[in-house]
Protein backbone atom coordinates (compact mmCIF):
# COMPACT_ATOMS: atom_id res chain seq x y z
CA UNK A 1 27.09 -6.21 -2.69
CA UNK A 2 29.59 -3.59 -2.18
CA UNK A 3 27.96 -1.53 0.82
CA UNK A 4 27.34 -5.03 2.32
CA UNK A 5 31.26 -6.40 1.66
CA UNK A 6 32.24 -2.94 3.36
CA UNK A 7 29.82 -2.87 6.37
CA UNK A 8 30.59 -6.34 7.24
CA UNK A 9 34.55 -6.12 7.49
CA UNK A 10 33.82 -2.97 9.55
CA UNK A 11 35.13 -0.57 6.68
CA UNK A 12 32.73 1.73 6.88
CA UNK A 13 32.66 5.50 7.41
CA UNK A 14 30.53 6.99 10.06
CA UNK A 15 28.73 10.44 9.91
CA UNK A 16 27.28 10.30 13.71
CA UNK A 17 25.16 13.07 14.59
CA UNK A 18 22.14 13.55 16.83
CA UNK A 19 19.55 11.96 15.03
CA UNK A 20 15.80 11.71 16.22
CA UNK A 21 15.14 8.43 15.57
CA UNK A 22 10.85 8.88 15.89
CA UNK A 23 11.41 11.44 13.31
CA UNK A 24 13.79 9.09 11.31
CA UNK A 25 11.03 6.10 11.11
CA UNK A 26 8.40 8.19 10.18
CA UNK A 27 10.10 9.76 7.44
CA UNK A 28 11.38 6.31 6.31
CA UNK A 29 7.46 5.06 5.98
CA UNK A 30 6.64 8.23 3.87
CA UNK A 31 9.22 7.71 1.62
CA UNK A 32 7.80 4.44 1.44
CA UNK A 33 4.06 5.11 1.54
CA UNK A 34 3.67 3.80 -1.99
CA UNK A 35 5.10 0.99 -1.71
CA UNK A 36 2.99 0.50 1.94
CA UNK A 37 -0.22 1.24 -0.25
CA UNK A 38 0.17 -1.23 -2.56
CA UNK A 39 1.12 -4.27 0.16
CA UNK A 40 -2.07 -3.40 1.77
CA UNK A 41 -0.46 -3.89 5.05
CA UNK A 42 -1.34 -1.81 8.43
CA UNK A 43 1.16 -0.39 9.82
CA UNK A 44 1.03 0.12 13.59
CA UNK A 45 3.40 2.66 14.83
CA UNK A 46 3.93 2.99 19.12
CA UNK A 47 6.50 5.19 19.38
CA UNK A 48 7.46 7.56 22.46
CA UNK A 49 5.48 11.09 22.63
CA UNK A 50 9.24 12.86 22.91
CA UNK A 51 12.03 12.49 20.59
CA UNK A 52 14.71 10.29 21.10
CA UNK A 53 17.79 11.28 20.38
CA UNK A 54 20.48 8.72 19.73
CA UNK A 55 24.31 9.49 18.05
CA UNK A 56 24.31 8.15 15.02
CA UNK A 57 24.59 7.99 11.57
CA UNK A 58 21.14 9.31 9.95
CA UNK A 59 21.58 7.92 6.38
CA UNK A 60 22.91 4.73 7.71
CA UNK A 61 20.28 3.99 10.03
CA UNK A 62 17.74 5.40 7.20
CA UNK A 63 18.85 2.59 5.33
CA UNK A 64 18.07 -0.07 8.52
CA UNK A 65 14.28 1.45 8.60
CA UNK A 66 14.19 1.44 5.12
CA UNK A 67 15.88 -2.19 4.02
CA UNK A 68 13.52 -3.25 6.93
CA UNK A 69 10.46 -1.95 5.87
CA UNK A 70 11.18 -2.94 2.41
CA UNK A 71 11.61 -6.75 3.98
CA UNK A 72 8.18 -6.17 5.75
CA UNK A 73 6.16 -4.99 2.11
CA UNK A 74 7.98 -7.72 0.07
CA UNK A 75 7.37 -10.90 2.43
CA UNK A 76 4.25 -10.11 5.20
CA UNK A 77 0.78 -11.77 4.66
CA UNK A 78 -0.83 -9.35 1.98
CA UNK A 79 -3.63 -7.52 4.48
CA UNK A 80 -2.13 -7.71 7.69
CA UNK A 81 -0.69 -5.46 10.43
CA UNK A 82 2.83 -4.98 11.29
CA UNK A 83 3.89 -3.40 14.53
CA UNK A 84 6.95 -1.30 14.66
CA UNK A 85 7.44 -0.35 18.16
CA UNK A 86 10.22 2.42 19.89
CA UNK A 87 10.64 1.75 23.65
CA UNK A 88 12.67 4.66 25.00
CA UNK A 89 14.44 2.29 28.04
CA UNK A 90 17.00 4.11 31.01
CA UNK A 91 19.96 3.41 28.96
CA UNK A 92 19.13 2.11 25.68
CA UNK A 93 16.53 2.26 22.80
CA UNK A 94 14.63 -0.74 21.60
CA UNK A 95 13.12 -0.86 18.03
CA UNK A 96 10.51 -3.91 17.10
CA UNK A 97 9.27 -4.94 13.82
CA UNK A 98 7.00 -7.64 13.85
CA UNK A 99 4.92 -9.48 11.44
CA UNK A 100 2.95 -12.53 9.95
CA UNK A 101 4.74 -13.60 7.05
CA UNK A 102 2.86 -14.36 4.03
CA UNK A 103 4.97 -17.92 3.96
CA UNK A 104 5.83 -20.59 6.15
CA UNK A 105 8.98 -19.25 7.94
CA UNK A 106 11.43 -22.39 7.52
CA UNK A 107 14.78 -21.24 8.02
CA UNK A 108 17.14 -20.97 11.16
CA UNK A 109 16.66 -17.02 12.10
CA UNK A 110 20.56 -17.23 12.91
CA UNK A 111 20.79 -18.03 9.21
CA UNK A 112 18.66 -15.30 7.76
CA UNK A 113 20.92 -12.49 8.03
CA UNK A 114 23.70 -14.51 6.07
CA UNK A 115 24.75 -12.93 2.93
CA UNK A 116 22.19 -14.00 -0.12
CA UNK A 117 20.18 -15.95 2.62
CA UNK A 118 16.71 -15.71 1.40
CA UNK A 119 13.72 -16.75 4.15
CA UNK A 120 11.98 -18.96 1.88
CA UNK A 121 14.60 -20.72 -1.12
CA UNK A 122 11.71 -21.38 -3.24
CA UNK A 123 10.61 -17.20 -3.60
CA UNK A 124 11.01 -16.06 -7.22
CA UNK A 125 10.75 -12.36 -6.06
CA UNK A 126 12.78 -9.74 -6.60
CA UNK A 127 16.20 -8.98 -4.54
CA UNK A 128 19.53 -10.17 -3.69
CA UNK A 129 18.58 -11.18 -0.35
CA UNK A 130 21.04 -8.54 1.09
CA UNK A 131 18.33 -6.20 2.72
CA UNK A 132 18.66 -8.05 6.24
CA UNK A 133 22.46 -8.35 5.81
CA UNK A 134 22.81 -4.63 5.49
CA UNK A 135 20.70 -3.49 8.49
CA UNK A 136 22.76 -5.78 10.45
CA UNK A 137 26.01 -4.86 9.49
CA UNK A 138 24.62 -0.97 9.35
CA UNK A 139 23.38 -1.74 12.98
CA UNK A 140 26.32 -3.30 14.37
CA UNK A 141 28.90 -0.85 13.14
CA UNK A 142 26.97 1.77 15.40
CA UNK A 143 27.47 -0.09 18.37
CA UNK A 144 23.96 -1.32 18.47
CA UNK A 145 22.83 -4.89 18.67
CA UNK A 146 20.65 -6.98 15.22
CA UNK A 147 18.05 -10.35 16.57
CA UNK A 148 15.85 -12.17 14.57
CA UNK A 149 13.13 -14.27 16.42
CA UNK A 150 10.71 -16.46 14.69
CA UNK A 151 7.69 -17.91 16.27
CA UNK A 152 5.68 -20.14 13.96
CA UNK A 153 4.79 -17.77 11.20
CA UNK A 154 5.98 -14.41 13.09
CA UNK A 155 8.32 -12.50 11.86
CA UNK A 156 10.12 -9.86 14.69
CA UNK A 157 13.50 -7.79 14.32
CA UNK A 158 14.59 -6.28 17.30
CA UNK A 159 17.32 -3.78 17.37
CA UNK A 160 18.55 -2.34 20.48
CA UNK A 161 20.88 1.17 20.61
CA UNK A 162 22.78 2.08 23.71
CA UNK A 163 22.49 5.89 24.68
């Protein structure tokens, strides 16, 4: 509740460096791979052949990937596939996550990314509901932009980094 109190009022530290952020994603789903496993979900990676380079801060933007992933495993229909896409654009860099979630999605996506906003009220699993609040707040404070679009039971994040 801390890091999210922090990143919200904007005091938060930056470490920006050049950070591959191919590399970054694809070190975030092997730290994850167990986790991955055990959801039984497909991952579908399209990512630019090159690197792509963006200033930022690696652990912070770890943390996006990885609170975003983690959202992914803990809510996406058991089975499926879940796209994460990295469009390399003239002057920015687009990141997709989409999905099928594994419950009706019944919530205003402006509303999701609300402190302790939970997708479904009713879950019983595990977690503060902060995960989305911290990759927004973690995205923002780099300059970049958060959206959450829901269409029927589709679940999408799409980030977008200027170079």
């Amino acid at each position: 509740m801390f890091e999210v109190s922090k990143a919200t009022s904007g005091d938060i530290k930056l470490n920006l460096v050049n950070v591959d952020i191919v590399e970054l994603m694809r070190q975030t789903q092997i730290e994850l791979d167990d986790k991955i496993k055990d959801s039984k979900l497909i991952l579908k990676n399209s990512y630019p052949a090159s690197k792509v380079i963006l200033n930022l801060d690696s652990q912070k933007t770890f943390r996006i990937f990885e609170n975003l992933i983690i959202n992914v495993v803990k809510y996406a229909m058991k089975e499926s596939r879940v796209y994460i896409d990295i469009i390399d654009h003239e002057k920015n860099v687009e990141i997709t996550i989409k999905n099928m979630s594994a419950e009706e999605l019944n919530f205003d996506p402006f509303d999701i990314v609300d402190r302790f906003q939970r997708g479904d009220k009713s879950r019983n699993t595990e977690g503060s509901g902060l995960g989305l609040a911290i990759a927004k707040s973690f995205v923002e404070v780099q300059g970049g932009t958060f959206n959450i679009e829901v269409d029927g039971d589709l679940f999408k994040v799409i980030i977008i980094f200027k170079k």
